[in-house]
Structure formats: structure tokens, C-alpha cells
N, C-alpha and C. Protein backbone atom coordinates (compact mmCIF):
# COMPACT_ATOMS: atom_id res chain seq x y z
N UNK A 1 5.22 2.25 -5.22
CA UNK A 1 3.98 2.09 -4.51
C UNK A 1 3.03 3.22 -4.93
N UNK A 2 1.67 2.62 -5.72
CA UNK A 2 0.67 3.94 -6.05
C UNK A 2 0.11 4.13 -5.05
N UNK A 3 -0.27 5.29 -4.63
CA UNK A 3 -1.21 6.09 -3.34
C UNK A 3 -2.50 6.59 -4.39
N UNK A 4 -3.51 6.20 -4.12
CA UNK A 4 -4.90 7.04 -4.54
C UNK A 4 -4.86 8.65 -4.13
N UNK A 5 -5.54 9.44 -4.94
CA UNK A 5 -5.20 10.80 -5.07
C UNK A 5 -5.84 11.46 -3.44
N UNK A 6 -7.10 10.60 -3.36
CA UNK A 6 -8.06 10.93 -2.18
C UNK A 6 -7.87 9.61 -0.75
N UNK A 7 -8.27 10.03 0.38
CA UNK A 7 -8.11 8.68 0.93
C UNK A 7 -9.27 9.26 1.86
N UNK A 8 -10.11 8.16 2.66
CA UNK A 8 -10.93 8.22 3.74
C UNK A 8 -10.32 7.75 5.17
N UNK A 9 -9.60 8.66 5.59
CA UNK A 9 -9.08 8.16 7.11
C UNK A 9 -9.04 9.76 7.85
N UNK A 10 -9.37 9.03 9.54
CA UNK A 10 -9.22 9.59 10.49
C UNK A 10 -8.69 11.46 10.69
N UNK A 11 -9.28 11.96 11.02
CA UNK A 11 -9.13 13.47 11.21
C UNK A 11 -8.96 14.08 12.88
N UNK A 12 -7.52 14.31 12.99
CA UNK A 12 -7.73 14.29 14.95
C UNK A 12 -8.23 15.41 15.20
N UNK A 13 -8.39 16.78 14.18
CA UNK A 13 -9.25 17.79 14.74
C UNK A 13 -10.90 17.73 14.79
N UNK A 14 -11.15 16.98 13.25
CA UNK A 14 -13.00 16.87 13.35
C UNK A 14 -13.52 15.59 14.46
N UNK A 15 -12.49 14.18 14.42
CA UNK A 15 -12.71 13.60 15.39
C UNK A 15 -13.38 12.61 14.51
N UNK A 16 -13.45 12.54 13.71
CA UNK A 16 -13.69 11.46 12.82
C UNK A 16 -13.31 11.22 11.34
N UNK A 17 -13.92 9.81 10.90
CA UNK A 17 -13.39 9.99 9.78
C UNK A 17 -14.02 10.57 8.00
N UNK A 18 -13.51 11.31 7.47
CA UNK A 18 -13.56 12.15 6.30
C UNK A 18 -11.97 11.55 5.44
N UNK A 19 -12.64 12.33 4.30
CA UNK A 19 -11.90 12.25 2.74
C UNK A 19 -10.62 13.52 2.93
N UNK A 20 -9.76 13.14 2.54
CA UNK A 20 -8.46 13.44 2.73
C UNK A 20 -7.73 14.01 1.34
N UNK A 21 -6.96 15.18 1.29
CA UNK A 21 -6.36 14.86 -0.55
C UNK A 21 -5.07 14.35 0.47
N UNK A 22 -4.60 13.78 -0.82
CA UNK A 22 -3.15 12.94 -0.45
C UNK A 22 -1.97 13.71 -1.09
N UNK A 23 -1.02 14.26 -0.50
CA UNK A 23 0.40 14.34 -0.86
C UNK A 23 1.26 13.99 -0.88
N UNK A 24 2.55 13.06 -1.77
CA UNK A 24 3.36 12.51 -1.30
C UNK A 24 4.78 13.39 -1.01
N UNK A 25 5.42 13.18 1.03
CA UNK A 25 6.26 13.92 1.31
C UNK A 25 7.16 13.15 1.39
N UNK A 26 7.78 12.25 1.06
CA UNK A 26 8.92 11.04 1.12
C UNK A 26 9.88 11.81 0.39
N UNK A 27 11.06 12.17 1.33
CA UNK A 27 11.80 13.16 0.87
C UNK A 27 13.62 12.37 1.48
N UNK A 28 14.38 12.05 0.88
CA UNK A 28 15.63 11.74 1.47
C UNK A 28 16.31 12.60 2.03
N UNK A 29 16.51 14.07 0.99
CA UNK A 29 17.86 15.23 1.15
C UNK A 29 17.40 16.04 2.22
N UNK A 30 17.72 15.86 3.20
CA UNK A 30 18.12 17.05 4.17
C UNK A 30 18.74 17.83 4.72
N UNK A 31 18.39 19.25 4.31
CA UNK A 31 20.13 20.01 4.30
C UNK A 31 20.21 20.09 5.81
N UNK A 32 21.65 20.28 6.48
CA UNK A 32 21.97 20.52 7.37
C UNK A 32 21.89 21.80 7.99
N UNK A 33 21.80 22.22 9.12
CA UNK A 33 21.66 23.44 9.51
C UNK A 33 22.75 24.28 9.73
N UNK A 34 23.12 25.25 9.14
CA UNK A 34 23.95 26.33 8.45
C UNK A 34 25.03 26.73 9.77
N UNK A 35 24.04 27.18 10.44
CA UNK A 35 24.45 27.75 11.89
C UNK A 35 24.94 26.45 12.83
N UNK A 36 24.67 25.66 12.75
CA UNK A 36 25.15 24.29 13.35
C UNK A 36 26.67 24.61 14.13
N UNK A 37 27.05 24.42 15.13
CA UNK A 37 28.73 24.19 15.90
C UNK A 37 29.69 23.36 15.06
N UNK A 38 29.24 21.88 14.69
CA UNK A 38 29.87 21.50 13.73
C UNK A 38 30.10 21.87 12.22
N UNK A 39 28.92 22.13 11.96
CA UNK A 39 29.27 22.96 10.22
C UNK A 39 29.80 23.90 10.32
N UNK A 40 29.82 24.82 11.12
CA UNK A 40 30.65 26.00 11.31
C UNK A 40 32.65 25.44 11.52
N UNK A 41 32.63 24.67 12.36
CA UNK A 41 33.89 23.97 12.47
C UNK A 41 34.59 23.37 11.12
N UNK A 42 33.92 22.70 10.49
CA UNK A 42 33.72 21.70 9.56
C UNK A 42 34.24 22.91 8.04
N UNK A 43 33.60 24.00 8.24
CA UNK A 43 33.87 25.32 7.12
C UNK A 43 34.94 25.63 7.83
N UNK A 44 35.36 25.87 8.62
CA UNK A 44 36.71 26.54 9.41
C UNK A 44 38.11 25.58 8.98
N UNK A 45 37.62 24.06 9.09
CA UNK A 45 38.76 22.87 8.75
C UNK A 45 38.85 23.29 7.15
N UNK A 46 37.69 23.35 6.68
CA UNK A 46 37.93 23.44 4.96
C UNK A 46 39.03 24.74 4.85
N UNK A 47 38.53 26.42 4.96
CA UNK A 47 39.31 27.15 4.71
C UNK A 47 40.77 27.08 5.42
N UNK A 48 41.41 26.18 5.67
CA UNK A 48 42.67 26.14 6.25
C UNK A 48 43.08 26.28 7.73
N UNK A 49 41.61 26.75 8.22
CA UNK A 49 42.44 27.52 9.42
C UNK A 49 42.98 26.19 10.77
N UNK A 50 42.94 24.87 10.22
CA UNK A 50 43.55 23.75 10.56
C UNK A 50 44.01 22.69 10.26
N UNK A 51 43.96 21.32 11.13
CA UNK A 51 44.78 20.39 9.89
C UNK A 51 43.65 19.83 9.05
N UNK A 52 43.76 18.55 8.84
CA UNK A 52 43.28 17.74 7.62
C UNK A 52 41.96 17.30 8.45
N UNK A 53 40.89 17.18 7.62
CA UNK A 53 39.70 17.32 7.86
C UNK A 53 39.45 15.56 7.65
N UNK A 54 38.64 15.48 9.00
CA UNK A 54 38.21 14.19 8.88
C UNK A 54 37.13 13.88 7.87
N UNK A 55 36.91 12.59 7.08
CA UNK A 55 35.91 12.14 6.67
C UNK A 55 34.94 11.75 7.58
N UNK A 56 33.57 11.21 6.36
CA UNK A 56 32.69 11.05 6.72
C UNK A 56 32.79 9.66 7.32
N UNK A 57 32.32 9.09 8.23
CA UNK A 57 32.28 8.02 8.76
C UNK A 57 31.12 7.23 7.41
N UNK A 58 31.76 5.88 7.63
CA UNK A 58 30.92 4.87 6.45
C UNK A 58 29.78 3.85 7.86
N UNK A 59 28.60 4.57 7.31
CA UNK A 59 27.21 3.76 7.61
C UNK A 59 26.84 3.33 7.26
N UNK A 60 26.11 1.69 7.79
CA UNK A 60 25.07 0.75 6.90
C UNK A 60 23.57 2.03 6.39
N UNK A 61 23.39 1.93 5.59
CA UNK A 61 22.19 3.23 4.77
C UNK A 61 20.56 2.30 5.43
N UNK A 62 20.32 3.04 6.01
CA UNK A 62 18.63 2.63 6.70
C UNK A 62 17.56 3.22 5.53
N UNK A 63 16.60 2.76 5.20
CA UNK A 63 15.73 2.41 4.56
C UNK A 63 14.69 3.63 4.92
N UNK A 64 14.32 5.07 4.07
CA UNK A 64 13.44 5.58 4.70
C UNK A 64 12.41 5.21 4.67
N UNK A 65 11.42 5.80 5.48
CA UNK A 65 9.72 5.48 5.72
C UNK A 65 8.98 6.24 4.59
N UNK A 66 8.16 5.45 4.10
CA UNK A 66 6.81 6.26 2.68
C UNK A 66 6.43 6.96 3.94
N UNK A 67 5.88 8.23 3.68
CA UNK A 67 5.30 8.92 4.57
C UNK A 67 4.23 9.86 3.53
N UNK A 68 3.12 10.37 3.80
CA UNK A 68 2.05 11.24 3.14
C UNK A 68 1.70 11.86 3.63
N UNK A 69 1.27 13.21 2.89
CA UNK A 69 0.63 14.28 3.88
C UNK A 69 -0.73 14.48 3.07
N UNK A 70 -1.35 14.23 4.59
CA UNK A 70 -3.09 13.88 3.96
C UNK A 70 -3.68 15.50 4.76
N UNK A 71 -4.35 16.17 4.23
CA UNK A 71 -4.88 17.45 3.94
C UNK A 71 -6.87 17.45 4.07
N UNK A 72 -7.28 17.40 5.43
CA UNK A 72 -9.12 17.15 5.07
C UNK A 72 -9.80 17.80 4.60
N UNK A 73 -10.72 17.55 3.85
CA UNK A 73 -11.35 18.73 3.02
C UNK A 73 -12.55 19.04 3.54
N UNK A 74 -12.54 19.07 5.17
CA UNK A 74 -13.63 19.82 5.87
C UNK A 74 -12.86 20.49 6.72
N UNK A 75 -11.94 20.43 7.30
CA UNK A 75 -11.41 21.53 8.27
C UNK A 75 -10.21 21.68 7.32
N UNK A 76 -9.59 21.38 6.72
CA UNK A 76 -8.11 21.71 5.90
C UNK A 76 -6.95 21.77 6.54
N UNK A 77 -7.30 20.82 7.81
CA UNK A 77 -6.07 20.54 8.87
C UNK A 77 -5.07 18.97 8.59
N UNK A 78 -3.70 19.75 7.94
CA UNK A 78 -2.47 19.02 7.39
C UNK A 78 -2.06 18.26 8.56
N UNK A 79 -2.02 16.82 8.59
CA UNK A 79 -1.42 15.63 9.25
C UNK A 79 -0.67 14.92 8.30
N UNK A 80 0.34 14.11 8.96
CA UNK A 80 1.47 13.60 7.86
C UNK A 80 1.00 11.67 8.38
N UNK A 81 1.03 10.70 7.89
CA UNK A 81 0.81 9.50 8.21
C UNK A 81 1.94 8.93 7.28
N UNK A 82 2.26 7.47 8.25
CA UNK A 82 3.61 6.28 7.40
C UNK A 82 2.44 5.41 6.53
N UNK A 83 2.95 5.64 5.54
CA UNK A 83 2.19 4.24 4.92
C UNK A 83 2.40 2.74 4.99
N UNK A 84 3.69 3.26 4.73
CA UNK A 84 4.52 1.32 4.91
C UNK A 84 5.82 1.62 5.95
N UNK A 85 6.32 0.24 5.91
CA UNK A 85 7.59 0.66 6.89
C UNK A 85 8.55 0.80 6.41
N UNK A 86 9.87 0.25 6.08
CA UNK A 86 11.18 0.89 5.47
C UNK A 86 11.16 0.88 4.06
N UNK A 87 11.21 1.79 3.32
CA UNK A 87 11.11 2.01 1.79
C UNK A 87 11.60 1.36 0.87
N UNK A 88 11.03 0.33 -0.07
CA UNK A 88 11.66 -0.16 -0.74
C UNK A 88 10.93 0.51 -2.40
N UNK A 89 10.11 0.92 -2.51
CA UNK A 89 9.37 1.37 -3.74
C UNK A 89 9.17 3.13 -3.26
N UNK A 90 9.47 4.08 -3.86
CA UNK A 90 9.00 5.18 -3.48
C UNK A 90 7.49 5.19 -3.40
N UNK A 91 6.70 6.25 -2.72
CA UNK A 91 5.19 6.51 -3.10
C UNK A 91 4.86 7.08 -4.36
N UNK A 92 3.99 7.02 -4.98
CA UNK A 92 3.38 8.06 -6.08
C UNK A 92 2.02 8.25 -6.28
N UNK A 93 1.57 9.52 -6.62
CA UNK A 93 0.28 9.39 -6.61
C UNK A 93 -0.75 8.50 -7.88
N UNK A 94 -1.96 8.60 -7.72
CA UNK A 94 -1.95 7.52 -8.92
C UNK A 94 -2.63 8.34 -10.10
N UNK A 95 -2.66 8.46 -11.52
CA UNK A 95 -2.85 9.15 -11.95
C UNK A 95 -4.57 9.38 -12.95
């Protein structure tokens, strides 16, 4: 899916609508948090200090959302908007 470099939509700080640069943030990998109760457990099962470590449970895989981060070029206040609904084409900008 091409995204135009610029877009004209809605600004909730100026209160209307202005020209936007477009970024695409459609991102899958998200690391887990380090400090977490379970990752901490989860590192404790690995180094031995118990038995056999469960696997990962097997999930149907959900479809992420195109998402963009549009940037106004009168106040320079970053909002993120969905473009489409479950991802079947990544976004890109257009060149």
C-alpha cells in the first residue's frame, strides 16, 4: 500500500485541517519487557534453576493494523492514525 509523502487531514491541537508529513510506523517486533515477573521466571526456568520449560502456546496470527505517524507542519504536533484495517500489504511511502 503507497502512502503520499504529505497528507491534508485533521490536527486536534490547531483544530483544523492542515498538511501533514507522513511516516510510516507499522512495526510487528515488539520486545518484551526485561523486568517483566514472567521473563524474569521464564530466565530462571532457562538457567536450570527448575524443571522443563513450557512452550509457547500455538495462536491463530491476527493481522496487524497500517498505522502512520502524521507530523503538522504548523504546530509540529505528532499524532499516529490507522489507515486500513488488518494488514494485508505493508505501508510505504511513495517515492
Amino acid at each position: 500500500m503507497i502512502v503520499p509523502k504529505t497528507k491534508n487531514t485533521y490536527c486536534p491541537k490547531c483544530k483544523k485541517y492542515t498538511t501533514h508529513k507522513v511516516k510510516v510506523s507499522t512495526s510487528k517486533i515488539k520486545p518484551g519487557r526485561t523486568l517483566a515477573w514472567g521473563t524474569r521466571r521464564h530466565a530462571r526456568k532457562l538457567s536450570g534453576v527448575h524443571g522443563k520449560v513450557k512452550g509457547k502456546a500455538k495462536v491463530r496470527k491476527q493481522g496487524i493494523r497500517n498505522k502512520v505517524m502524521l507530523e503538522c507542519t504548523v504546530c509540529a504536533k505528532k499524532h499516529e492514525q490507522v489507515i486500513s484495517g488488518r494488514m494485508k500489504k505493508k505501508a510505504e511511502l511513495a517515492r
